[in-house]
N, C-alpha and C. Protein backbone atom coordinates (compact mmCIF):
# COMPACT_ATOMS: atom_id res chain seq x y z
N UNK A 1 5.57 -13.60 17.43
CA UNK A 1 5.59 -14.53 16.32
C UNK A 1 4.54 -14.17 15.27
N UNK A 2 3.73 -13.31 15.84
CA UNK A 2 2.69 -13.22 14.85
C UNK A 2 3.60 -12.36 13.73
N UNK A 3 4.42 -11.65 13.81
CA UNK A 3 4.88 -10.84 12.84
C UNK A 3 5.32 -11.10 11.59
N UNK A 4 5.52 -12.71 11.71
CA UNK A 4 5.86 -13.76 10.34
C UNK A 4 4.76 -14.10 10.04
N UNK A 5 4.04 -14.32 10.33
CA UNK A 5 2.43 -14.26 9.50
C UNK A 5 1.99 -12.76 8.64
N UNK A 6 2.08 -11.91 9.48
CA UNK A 6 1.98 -10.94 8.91
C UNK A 6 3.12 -10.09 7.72
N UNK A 7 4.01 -10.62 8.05
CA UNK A 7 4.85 -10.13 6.65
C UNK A 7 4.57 -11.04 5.28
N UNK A 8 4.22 -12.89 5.60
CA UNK A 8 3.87 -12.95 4.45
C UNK A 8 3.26 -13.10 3.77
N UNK A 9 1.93 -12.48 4.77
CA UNK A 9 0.89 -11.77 3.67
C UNK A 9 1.08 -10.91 3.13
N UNK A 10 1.59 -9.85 3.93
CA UNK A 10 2.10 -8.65 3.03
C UNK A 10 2.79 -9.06 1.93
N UNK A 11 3.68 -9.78 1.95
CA UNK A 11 4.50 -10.06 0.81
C UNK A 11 3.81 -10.82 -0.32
N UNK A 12 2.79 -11.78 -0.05
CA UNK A 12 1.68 -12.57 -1.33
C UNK A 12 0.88 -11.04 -1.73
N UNK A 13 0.57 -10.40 -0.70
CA UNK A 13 -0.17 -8.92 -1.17
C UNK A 13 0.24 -8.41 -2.34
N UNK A 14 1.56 -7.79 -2.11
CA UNK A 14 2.04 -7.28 -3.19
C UNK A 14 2.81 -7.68 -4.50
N UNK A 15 3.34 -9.00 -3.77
CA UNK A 15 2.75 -9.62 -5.31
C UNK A 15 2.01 -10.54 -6.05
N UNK A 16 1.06 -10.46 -5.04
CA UNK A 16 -0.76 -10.34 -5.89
C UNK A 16 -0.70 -8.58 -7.14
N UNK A 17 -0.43 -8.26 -6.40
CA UNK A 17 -0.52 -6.82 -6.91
C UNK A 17 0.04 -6.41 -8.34
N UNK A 18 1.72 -6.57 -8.52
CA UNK A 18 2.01 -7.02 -9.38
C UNK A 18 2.33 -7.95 -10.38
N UNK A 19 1.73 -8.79 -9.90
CA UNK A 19 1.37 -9.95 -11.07
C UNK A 19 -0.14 -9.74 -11.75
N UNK A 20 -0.98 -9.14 -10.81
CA UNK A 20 -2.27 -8.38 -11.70
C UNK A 20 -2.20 -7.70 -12.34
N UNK A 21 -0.95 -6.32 -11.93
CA UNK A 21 -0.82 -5.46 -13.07
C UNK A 21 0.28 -6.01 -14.17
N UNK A 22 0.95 -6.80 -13.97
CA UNK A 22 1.04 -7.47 -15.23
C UNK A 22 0.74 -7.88 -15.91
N UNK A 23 -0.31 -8.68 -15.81
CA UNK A 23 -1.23 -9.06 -16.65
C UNK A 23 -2.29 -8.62 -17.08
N UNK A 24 -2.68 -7.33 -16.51
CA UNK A 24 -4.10 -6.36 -17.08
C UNK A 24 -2.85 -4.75 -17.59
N UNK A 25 -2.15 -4.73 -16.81
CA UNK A 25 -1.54 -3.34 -17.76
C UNK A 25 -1.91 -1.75 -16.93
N UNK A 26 -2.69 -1.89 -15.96
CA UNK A 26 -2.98 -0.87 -15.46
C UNK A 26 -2.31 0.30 -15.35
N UNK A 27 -2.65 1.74 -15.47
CA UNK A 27 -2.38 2.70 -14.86
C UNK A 27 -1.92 2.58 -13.62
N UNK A 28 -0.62 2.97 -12.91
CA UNK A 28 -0.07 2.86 -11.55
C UNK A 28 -0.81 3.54 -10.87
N UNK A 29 -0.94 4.84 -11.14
CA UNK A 29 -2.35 5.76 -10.37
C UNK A 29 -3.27 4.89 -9.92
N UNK A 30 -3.51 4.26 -10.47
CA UNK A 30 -5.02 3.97 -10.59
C UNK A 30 -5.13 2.75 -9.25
N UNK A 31 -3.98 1.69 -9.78
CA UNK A 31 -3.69 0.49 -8.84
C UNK A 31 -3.24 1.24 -7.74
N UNK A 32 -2.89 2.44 -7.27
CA UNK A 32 -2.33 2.84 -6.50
C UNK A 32 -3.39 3.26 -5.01
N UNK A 33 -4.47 3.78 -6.31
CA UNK A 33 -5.82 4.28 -5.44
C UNK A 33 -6.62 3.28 -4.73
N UNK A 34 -6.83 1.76 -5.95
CA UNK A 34 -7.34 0.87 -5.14
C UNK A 34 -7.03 0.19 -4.03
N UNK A 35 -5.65 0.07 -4.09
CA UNK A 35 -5.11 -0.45 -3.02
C UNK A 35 -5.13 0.67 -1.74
N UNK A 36 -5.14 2.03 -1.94
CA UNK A 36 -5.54 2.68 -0.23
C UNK A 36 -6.84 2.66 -0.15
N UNK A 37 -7.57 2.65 -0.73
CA UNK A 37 -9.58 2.68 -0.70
C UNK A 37 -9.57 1.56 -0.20
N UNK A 38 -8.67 0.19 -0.18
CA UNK A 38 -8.98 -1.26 -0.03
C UNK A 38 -8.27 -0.86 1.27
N UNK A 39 -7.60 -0.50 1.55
CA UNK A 39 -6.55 -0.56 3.07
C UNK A 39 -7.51 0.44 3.72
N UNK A 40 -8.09 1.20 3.32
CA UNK A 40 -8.57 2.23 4.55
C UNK A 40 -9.96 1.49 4.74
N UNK A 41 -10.77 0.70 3.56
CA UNK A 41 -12.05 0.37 4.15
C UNK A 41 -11.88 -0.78 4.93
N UNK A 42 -10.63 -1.27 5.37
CA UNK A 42 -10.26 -2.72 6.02
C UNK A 42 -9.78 -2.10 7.51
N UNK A 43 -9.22 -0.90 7.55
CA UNK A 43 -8.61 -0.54 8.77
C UNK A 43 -9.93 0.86 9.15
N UNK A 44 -10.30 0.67 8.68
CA UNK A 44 -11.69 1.47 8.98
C UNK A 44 -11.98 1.51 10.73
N UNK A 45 -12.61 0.51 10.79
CA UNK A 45 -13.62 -0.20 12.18
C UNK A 45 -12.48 0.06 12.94
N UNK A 46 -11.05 0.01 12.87
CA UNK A 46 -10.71 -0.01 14.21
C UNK A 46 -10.30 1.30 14.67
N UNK A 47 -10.43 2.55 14.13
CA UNK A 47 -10.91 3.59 14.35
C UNK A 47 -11.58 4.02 15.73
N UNK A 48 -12.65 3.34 15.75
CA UNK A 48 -13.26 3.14 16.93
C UNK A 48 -12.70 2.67 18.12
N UNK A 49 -11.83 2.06 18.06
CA UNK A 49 -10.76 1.06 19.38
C UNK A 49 -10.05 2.13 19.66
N UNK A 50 -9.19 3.00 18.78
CA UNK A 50 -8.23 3.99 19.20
C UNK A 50 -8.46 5.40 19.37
N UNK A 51 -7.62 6.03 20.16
CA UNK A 51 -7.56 7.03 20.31
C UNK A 51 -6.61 8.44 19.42
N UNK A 52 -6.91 9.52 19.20
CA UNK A 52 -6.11 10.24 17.49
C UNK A 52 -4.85 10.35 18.13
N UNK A 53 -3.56 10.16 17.75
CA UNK A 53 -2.13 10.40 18.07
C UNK A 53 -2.01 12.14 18.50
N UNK A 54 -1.69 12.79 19.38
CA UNK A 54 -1.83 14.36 19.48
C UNK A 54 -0.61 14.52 19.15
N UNK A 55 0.99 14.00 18.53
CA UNK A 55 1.82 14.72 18.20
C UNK A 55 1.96 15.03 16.67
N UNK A 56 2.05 16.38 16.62
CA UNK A 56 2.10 16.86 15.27
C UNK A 56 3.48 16.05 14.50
N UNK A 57 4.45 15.28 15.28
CA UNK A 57 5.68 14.85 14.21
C UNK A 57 4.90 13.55 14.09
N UNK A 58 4.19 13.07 13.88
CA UNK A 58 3.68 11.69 13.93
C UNK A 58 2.78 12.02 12.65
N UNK A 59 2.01 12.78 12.50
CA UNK A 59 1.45 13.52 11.15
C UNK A 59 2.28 13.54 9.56
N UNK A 60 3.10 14.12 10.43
CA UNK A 60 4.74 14.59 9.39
C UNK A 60 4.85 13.37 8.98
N UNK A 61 5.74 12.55 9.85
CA UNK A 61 6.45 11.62 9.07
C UNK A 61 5.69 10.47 8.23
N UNK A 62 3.55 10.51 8.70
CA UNK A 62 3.28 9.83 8.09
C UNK A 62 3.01 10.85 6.74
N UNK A 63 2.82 11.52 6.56
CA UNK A 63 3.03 11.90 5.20
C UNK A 63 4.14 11.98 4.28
N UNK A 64 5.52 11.55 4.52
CA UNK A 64 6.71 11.74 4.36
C UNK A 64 6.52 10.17 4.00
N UNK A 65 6.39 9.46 4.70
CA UNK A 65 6.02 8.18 4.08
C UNK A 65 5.38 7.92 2.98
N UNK A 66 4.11 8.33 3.40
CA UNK A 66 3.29 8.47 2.27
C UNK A 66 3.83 8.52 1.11
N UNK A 67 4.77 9.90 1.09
CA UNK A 67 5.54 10.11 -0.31
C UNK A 67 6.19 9.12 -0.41
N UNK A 68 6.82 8.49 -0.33
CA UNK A 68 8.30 7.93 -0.39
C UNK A 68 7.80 6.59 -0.66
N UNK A 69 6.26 6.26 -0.32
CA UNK A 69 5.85 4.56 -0.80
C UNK A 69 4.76 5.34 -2.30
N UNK A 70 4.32 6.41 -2.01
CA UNK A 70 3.78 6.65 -3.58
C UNK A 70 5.11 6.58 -4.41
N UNK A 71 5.73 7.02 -4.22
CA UNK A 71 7.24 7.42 -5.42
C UNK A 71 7.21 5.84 -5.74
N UNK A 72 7.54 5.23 -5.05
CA UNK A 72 7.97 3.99 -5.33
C UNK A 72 7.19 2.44 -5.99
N UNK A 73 5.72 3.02 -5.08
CA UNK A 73 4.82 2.13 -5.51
C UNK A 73 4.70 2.64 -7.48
N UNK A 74 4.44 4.09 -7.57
CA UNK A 74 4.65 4.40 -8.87
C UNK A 74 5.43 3.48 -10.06
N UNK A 75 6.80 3.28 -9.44
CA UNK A 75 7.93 3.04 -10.14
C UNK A 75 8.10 1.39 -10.36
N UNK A 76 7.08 0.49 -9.21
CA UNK A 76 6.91 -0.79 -9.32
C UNK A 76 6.27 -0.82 -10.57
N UNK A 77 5.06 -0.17 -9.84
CA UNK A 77 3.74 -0.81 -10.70
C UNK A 77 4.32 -0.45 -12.35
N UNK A 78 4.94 0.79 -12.49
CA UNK A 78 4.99 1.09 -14.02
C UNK A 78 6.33 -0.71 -14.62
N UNK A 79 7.20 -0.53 -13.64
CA UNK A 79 8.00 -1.64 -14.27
C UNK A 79 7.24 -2.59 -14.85
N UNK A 80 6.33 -3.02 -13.34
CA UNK A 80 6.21 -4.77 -13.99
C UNK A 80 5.20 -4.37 -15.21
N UNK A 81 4.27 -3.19 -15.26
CA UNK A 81 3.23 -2.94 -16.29
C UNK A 81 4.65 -3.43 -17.76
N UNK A 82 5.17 -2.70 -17.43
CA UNK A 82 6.57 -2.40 -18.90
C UNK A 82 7.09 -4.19 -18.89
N UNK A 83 7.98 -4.10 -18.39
CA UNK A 83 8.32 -5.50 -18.47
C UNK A 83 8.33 -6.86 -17.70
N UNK A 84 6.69 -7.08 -16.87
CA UNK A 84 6.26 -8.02 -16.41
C UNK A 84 6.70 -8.20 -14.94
N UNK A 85 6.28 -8.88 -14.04
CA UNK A 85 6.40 -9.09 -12.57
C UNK A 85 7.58 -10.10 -12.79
């Protein structure tokens, strides 16, 4: 059950996100950076709890991700910048 808590934060998250860059105009780059500097100094500490994943396809696909939420986060943030959240 916890997983409905956690989606809708995620979901006020992001659009916290773009309703800020709607209203300040930001560079997507830029909102793009704060938001992983803000996610990695929050998921930081638990670093320490876990142990490193040893399969190299687990690497992969998180970088494949990676791409595929930069592409997109790109293409948000520029909308709502253009024509509002």
């Amino acid at each position: 059950m916890i997983w409905v808590v956690f989606a809708f934060l995620c979901s006020l998250t992001t659009a916290a996100f773009i309703s800020f860059n709607h209203i300040f105009r930001l560079p997507a780059n830029l909102l793009m950076v704060y938001r992983g500097l803000g996610s990695a100094l929050c998921l930081a500490p638990l670093l320490l709890f876990v142990l490193p994943v040893t399969n190299p396809m687990f690497y992969l696909f998180c970088i494949l991700q990676g791409c595929l939420v930069a592409y997109t986060d790109n293409r948000i943030f520029n909308a709502s910048k253009t024509w509002g959240g």
